[in-house]
C-alpha atoms as a PDB file:
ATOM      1  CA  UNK A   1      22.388  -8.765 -23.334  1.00  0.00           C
ATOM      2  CA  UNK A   2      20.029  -7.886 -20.351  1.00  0.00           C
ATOM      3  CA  UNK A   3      20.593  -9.238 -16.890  1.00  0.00           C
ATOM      4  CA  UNK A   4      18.521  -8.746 -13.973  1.00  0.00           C
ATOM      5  CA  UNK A   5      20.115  -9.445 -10.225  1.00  0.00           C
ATOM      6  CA  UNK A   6      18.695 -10.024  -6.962  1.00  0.00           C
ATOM      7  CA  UNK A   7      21.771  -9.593  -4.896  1.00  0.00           C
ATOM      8  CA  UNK A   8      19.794 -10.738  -1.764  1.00  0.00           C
ATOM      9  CA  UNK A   9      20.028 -13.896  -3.068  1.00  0.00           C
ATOM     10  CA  UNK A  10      24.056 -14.202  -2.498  1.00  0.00           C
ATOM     11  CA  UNK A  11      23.482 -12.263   1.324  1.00  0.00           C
ATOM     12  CA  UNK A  12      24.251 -14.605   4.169  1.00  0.00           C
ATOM     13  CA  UNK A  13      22.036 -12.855   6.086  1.00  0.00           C
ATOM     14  CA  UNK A  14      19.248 -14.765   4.107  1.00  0.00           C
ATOM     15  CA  UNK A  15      20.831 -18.314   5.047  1.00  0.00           C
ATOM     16  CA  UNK A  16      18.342 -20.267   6.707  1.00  0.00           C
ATOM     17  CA  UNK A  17      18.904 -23.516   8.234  1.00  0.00           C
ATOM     18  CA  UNK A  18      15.650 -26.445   8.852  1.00  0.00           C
ATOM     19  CA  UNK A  19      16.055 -28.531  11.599  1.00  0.00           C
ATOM     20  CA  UNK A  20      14.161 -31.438  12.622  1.00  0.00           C
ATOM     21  CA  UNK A  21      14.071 -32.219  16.053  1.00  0.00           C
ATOM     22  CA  UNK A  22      11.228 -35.470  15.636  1.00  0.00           C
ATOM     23  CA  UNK A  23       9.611 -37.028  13.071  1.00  0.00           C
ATOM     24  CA  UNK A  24       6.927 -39.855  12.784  1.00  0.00           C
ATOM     25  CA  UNK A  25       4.654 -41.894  10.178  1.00  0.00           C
ATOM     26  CA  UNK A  26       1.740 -42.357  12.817  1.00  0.00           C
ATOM     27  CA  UNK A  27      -1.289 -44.148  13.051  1.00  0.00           C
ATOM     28  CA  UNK A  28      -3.169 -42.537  15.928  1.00  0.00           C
ATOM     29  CA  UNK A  29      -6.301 -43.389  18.242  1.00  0.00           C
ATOM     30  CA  UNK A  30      -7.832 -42.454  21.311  1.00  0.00           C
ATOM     31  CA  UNK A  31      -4.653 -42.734  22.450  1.00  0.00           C
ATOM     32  CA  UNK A  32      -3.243 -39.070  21.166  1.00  0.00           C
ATOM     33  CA  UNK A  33      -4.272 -36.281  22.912  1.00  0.00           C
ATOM     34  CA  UNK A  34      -2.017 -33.724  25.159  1.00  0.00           C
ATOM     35  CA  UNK A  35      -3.475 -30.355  26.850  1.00  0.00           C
ATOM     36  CA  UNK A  36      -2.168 -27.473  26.983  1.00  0.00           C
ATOM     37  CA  UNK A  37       1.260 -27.702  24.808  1.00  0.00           C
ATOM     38  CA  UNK A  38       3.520 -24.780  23.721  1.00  0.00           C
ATOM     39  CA  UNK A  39       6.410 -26.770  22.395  1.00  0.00           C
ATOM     40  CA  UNK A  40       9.610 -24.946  21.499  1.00  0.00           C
ATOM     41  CA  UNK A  41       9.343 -26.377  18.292  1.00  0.00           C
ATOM     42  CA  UNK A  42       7.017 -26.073  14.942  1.00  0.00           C
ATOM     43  CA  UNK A  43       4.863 -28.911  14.236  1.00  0.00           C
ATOM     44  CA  UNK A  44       4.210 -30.191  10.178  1.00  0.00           C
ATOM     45  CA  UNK A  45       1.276 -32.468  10.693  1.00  0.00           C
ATOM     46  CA  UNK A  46       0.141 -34.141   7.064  1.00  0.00           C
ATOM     47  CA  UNK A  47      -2.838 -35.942   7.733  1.00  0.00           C
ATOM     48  CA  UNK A  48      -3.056 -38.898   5.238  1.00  0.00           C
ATOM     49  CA  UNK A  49      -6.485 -39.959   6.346  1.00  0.00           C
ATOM     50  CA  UNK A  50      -8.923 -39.874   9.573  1.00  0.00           C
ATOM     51  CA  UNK A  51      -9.377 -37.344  11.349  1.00  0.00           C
ATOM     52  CA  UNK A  52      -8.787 -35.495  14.932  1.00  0.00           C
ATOM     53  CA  UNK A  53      -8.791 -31.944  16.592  1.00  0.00           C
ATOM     54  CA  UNK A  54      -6.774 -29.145  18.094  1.00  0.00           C
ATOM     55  CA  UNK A  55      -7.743 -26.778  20.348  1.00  0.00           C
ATOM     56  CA  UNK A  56      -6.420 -23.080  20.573  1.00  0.00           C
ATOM     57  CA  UNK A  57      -7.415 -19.498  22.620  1.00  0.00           C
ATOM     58  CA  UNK A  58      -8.717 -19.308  18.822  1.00  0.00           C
ATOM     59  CA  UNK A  59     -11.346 -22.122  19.067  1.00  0.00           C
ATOM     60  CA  UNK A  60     -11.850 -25.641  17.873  1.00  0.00           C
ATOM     61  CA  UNK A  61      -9.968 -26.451  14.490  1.00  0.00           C
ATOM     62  CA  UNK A  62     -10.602 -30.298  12.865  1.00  0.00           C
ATOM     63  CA  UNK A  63      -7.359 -32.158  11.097  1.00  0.00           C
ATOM     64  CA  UNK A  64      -8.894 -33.674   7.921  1.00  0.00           C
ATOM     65  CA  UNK A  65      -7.130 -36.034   5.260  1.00  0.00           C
ATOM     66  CA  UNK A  66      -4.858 -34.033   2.843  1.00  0.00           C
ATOM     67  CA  UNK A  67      -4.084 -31.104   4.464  1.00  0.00           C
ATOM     68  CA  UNK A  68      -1.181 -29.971   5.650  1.00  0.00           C
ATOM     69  CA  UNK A  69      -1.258 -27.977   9.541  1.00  0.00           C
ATOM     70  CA  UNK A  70       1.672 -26.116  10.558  1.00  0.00           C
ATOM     71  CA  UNK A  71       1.716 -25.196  14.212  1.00  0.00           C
ATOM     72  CA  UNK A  72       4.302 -22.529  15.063  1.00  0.00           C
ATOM     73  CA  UNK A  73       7.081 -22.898  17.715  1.00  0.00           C
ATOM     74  CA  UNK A  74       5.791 -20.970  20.906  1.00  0.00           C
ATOM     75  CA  UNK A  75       1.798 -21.611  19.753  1.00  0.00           C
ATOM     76  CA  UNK A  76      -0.198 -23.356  22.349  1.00  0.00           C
ATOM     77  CA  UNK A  77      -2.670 -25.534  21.799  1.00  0.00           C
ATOM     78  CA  UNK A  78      -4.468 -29.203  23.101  1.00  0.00           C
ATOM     79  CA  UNK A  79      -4.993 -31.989  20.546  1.00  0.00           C
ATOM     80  CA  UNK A  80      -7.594 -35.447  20.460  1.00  0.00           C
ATOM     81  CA  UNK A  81      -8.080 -37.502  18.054  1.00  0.00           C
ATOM     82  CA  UNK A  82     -11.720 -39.190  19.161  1.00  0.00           C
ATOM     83  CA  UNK A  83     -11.450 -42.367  16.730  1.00  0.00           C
ATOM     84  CA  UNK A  84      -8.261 -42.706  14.638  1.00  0.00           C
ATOM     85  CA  UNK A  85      -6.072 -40.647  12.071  1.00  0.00           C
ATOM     86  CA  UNK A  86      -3.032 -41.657   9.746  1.00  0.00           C
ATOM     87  CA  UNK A  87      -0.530 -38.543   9.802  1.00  0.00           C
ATOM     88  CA  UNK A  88       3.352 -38.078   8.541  1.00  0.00           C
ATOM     89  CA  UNK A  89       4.305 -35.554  11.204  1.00  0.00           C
ATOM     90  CA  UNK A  90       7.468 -33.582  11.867  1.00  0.00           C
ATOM     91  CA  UNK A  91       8.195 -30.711  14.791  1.00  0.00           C
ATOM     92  CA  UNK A  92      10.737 -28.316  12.993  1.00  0.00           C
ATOM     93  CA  UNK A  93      12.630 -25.392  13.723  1.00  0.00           C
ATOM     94  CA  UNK A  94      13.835 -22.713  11.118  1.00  0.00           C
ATOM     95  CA  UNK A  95      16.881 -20.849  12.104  1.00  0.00           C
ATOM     96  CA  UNK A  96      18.059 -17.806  10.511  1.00  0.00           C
ATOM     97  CA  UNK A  97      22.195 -17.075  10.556  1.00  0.00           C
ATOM     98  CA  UNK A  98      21.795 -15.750  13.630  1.00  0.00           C
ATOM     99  CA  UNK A  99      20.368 -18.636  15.560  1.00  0.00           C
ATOM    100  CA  UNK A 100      16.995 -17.552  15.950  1.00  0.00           C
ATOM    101  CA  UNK A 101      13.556 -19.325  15.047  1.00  0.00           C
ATOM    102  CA  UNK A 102      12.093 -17.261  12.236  1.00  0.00           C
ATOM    103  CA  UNK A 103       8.661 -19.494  12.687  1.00  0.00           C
ATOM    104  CA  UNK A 104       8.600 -18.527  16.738  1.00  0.00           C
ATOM    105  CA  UNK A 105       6.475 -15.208  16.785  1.00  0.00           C
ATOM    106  CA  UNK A 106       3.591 -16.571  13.806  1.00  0.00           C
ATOM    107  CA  UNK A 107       0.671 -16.995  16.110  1.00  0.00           C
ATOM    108  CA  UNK A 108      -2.010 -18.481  14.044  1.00  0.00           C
ATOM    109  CA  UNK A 109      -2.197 -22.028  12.572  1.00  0.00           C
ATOM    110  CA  UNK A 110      -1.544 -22.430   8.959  1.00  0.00           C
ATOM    111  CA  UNK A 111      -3.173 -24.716   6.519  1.00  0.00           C
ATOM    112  CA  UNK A 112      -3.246 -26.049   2.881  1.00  0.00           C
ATOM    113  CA  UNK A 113      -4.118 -28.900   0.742  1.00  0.00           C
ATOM    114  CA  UNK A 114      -2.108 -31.025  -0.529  1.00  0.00           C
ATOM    115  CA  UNK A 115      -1.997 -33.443  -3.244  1.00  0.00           C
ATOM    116  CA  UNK A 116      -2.352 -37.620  -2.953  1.00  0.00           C
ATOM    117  CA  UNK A 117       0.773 -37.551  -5.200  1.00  0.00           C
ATOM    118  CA  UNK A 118       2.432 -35.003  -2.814  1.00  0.00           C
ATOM    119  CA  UNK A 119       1.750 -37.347   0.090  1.00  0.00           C
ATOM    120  CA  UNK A 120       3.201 -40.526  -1.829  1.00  0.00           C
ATOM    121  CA  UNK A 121       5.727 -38.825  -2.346  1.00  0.00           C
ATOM    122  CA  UNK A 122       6.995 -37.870   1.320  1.00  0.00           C
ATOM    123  CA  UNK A 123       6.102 -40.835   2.403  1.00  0.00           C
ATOM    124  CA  UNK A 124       8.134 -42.859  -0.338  1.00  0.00           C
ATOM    125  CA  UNK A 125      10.595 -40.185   0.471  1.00  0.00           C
ATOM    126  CA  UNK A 126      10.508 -40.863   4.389  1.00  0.00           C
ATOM    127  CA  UNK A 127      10.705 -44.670   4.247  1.00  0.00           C
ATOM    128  CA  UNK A 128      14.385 -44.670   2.092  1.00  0.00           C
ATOM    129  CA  UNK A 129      17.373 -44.574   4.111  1.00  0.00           C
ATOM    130  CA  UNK A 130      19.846 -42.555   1.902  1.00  0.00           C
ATOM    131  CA  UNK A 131      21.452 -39.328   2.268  1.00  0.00           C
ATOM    132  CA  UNK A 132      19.829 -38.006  -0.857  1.00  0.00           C
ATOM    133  CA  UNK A 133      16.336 -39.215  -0.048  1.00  0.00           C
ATOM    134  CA  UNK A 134      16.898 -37.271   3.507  1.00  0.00           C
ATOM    135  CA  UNK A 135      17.885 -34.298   1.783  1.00  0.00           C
ATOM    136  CA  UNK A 136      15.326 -34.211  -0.723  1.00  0.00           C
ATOM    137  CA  UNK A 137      12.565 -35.067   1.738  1.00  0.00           C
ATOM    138  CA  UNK A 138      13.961 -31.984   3.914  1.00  0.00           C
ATOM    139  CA  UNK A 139      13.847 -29.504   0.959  1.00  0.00           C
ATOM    140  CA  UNK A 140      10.223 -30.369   0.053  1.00  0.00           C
ATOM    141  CA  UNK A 141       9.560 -29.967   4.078  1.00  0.00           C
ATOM    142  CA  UNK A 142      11.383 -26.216   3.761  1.00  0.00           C
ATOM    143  CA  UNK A 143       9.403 -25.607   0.437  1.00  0.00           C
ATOM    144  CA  UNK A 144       5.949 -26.785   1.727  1.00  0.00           C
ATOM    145  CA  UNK A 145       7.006 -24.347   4.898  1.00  0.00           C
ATOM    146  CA  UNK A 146       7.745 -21.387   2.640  1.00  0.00           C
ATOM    147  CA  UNK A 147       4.875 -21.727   0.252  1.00  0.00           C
ATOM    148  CA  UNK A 148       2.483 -21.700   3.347  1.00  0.00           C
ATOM    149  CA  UNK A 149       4.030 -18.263   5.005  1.00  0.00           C
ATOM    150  CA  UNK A 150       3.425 -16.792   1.208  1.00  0.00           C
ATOM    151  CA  UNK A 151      -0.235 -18.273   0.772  1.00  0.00           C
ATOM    152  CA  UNK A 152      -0.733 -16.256   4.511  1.00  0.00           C
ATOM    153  CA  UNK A 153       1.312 -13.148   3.573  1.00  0.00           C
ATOM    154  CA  UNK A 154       3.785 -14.070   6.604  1.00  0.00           C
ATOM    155  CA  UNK A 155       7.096 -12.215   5.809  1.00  0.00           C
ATOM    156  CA  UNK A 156      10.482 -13.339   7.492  1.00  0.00           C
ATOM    157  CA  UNK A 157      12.737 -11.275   6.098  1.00  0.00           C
ATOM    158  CA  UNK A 158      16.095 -10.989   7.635  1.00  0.00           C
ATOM    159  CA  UNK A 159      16.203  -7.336   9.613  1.00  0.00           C
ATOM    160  CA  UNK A 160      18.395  -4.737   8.152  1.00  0.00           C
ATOM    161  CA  UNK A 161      20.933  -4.768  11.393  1.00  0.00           C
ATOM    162  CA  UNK A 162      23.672  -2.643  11.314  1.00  0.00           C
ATOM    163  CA  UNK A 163      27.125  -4.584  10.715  1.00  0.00           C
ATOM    164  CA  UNK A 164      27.812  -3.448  14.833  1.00  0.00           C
ATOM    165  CA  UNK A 165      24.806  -5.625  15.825  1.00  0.00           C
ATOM    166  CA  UNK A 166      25.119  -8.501  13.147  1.00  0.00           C
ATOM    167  CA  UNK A 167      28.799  -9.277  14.528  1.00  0.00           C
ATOM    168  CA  UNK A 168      27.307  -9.034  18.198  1.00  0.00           C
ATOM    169  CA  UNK A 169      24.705 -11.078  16.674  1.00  0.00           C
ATOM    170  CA  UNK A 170      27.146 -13.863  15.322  1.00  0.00           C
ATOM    171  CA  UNK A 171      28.803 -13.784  18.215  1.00  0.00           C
ATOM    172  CA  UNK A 172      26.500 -14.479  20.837  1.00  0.00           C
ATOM    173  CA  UNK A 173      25.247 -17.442  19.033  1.00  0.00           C
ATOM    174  CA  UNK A 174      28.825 -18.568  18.735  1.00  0.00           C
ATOM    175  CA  UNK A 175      29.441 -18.361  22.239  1.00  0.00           C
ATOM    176  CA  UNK A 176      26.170 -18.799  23.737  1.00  0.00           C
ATOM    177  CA  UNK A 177      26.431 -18.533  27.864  1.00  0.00           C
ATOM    178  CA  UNK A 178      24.419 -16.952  30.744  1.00  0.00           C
ATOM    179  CA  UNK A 179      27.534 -15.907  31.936  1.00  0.00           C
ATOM    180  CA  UNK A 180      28.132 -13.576  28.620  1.00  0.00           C
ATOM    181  CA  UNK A 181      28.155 -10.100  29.089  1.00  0.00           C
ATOM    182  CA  UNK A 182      28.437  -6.950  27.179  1.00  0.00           C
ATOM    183  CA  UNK A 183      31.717  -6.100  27.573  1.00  0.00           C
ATOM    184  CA  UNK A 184      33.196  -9.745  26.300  1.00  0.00           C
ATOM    185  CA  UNK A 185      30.705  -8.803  23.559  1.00  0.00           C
ATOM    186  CA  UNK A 186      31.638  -5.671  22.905  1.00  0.00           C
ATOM    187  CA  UNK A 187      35.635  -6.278  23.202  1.00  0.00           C
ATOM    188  CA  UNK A 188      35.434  -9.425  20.725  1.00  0.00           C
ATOM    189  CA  UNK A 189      33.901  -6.413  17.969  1.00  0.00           C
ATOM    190  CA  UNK A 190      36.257  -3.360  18.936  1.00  0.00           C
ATOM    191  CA  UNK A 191      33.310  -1.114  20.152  1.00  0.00           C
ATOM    192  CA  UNK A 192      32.069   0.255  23.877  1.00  0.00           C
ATOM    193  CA  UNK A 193      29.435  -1.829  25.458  1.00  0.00           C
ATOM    194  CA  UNK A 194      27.603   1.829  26.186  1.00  0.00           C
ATOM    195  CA  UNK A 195      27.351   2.147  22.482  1.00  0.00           C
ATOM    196  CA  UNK A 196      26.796  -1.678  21.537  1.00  0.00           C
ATOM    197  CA  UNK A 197      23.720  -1.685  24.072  1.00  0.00           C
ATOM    198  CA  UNK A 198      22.386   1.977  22.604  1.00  0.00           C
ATOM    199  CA  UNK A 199      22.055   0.280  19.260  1.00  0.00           C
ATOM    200  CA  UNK A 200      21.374  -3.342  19.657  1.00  0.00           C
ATOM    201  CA  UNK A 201      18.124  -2.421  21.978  1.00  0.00           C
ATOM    202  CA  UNK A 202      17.811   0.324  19.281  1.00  0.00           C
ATOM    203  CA  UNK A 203      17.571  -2.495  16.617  1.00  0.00           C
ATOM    204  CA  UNK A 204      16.100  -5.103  18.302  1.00  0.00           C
ATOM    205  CA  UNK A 205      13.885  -3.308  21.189  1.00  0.00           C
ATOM    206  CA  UNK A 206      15.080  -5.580  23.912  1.00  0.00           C
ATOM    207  CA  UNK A 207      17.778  -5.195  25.615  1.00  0.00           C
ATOM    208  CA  UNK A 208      21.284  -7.179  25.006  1.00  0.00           C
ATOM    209  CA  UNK A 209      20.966  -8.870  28.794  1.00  0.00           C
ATOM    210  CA  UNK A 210      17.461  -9.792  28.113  1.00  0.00           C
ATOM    211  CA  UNK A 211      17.986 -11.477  24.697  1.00  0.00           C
ATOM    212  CA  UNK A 212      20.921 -13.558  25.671  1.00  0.00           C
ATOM    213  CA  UNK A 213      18.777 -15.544  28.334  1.00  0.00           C
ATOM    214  CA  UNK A 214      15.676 -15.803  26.238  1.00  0.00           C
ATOM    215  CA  UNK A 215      18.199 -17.438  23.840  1.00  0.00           C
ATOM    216  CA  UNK A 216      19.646 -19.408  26.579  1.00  0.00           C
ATOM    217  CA  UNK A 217      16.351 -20.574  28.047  1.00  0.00           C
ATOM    218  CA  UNK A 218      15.511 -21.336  23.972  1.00  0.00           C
ATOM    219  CA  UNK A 219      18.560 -23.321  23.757  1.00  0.00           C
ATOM    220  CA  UNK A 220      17.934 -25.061  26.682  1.00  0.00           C
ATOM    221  CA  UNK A 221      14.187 -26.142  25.395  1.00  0.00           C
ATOM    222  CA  UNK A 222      15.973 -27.405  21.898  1.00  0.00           C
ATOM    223  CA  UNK A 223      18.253 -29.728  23.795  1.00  0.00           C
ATOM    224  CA  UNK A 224      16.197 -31.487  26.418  1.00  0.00           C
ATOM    225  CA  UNK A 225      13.816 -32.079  23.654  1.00  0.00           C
ATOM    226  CA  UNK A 226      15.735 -33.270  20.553  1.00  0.00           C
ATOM    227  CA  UNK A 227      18.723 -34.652  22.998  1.00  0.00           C
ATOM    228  CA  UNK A 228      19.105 -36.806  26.117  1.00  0.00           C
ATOM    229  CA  UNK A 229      22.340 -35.181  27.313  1.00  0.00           C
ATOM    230  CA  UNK A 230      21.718 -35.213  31.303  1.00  0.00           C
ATOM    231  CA  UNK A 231      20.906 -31.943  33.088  1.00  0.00           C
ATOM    232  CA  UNK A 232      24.470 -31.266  34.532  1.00  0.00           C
ATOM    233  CA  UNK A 233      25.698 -31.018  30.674  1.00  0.00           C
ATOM    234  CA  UNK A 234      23.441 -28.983  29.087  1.00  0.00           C
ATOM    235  CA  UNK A 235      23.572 -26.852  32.157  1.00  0.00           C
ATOM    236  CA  UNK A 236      27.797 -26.837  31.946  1.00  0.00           C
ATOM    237  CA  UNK A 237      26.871 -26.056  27.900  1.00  0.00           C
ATOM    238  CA  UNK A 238      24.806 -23.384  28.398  1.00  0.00           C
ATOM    239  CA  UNK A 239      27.361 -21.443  31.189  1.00  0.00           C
ATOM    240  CA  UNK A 240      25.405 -22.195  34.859  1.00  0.00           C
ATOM    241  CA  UNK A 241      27.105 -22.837  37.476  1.00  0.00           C
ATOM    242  CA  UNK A 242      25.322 -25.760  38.558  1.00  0.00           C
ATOM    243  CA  UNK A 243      22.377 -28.017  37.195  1.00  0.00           C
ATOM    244  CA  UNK A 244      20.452 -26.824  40.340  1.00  0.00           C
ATOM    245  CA  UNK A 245      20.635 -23.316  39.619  1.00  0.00           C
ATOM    246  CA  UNK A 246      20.010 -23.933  35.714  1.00  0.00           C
ATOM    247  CA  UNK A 247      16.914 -26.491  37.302  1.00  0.00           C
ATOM    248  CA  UNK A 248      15.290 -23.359  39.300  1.00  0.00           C
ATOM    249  CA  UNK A 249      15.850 -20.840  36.606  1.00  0.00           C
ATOM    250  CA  UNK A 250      14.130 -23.249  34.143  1.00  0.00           C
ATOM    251  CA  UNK A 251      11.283 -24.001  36.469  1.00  0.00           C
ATOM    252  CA  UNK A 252      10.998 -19.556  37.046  1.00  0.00           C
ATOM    253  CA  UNK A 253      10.439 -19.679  33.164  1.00  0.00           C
ATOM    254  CA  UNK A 254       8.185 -22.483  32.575  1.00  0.00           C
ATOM    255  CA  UNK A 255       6.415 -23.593  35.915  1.00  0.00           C
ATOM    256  CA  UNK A 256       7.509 -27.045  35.676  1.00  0.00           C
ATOM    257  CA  UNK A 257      10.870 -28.733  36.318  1.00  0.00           C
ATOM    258  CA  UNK A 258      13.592 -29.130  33.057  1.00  0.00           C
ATOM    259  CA  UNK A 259      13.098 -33.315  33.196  1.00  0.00           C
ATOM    260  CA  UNK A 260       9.273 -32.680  33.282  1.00  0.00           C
ATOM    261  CA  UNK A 261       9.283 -30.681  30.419  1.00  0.00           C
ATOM    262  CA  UNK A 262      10.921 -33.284  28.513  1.00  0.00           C
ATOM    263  CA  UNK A 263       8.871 -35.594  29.511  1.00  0.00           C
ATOM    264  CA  UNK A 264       5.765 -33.728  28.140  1.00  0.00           C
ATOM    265  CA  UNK A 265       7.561 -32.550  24.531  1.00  0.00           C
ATOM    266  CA  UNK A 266       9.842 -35.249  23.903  1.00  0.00           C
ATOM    267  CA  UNK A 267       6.786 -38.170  23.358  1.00  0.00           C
ATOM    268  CA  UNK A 268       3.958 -35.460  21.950  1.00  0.00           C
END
């Protein structure tokens, strides 16, 4: 007897997790259009008939009926829709084990057709309220996802880290702060932080500081979007000392204040 293995298939490391922050069966007019968006989240736009347009640095791009759009956390872009359009929509994001959004970092809008039946079927799919429709409609989201990165030759892998930087890695999505440093880090996984900040900029070509608050400021995006926690919690959360000081560090990053922002990506 002959077996073939792909142990990659049993590595955690690979684990990826799909979650959806909105979702919506919309019929759109005049009525949808946003400028200058770069939501922290992936948008899945199947457009089910009509038609309407995004805008990128790239140009001018028209939605048409059965297609499927994927535009890529971090991607920004304006949209219109000059008469009316019928889309199932969802804004996504993919983690891998180690918290991070393997879909942030594509910078191009993907596209593909899809079938009528493939459409009935999420839309069937979307209008059941049942745990197993919700988890079947999820895995043909994931599967759509994947088979678009492949049709573009987009390759997420999951980085070879060493096991040092995978445990700091674990841990600092565990215990996400702005207040965690390299030596709690480097104490919780029995190493020096001279050596754990060597390798992990090594590995990752940023250093340890600077990819803790991008995370942090990441984390914060997630949860004034897809929650409505007030600011003094997710601030508390995410290790400020106040919501003022999280509110001015925010408003550094993004040039608008935290309750604007989700006032612009919580309703587009």
């Amino acid at each position: 007897m002959l077996i073939q293995h792909n142990h990659k298939l049993c590595s955690q490391s690979e684990n990826m997790t799909l979650s959806i922050v909105a979702e919506g069966n919309a019929f759109c007019d005049t009525n949808w259009h946003a400028r200058n968006l770069t939501p922290p989240y992936t948008r899945l736009y199947y457009i089910i008939d009509g038609a309407a347009e995004i805008e990128t640095e790239q140009g001018i791009l028209c939605l048409t009926a059965g297609k499927l759009y994927l535009l890529p956390a971090g991607y920004s872009f304006s949209h219109r829709c000059d008469s009316s359009m019928h889309q199932l929509y969802f804004h996504v994001n993919l983690f891998n084990v180690y918290g991070t959004d393997v879909l942030r970092g594509i910078h191009r809008v993907l596209c593909k057709e899809v079938s009528p039946l493939h459409l009935n079927t999420l839309l069937s799919l979307f209008g059941q309220d049942n745990t197993i429709s919700r988890g079947y409609l999820k895995s043909i989201l994931q599967a759509d996802i994947f088979a678009l990165l492949t049709e573009y030759q987009i390759d997420i892998k999951s980085e070879q880290y060493s096991e040092m930087v995978r445990k700091a890695l674990v841990f600092i999505d565990a215990n996400l702060s702005v207040s965690l440093t390299v030596k709690k880090i480097s104490d919780e996984i029995c190493v020096s932080p001279t050596t754990l900040s060597h390798r992990f900029k090594t590995e990752l070509g940023v250093p340890i500081g600077k990819y803790i608050d991008g995370l942090v400021m990441y984390r914060a995006e997630n949860l004034l979007i897809s929650t409505g926690l007030p600011l003094s919690h997710i601030s508390d959360t995410l290790g400020f000392c106040d919501q003022f000081y999280f509110s001015r560090r925010f408003k550094e990053k993004h040039k608008i204040p935290p309750l604007e922002y989700r006032k612009l990506y919580r309703f587009h």
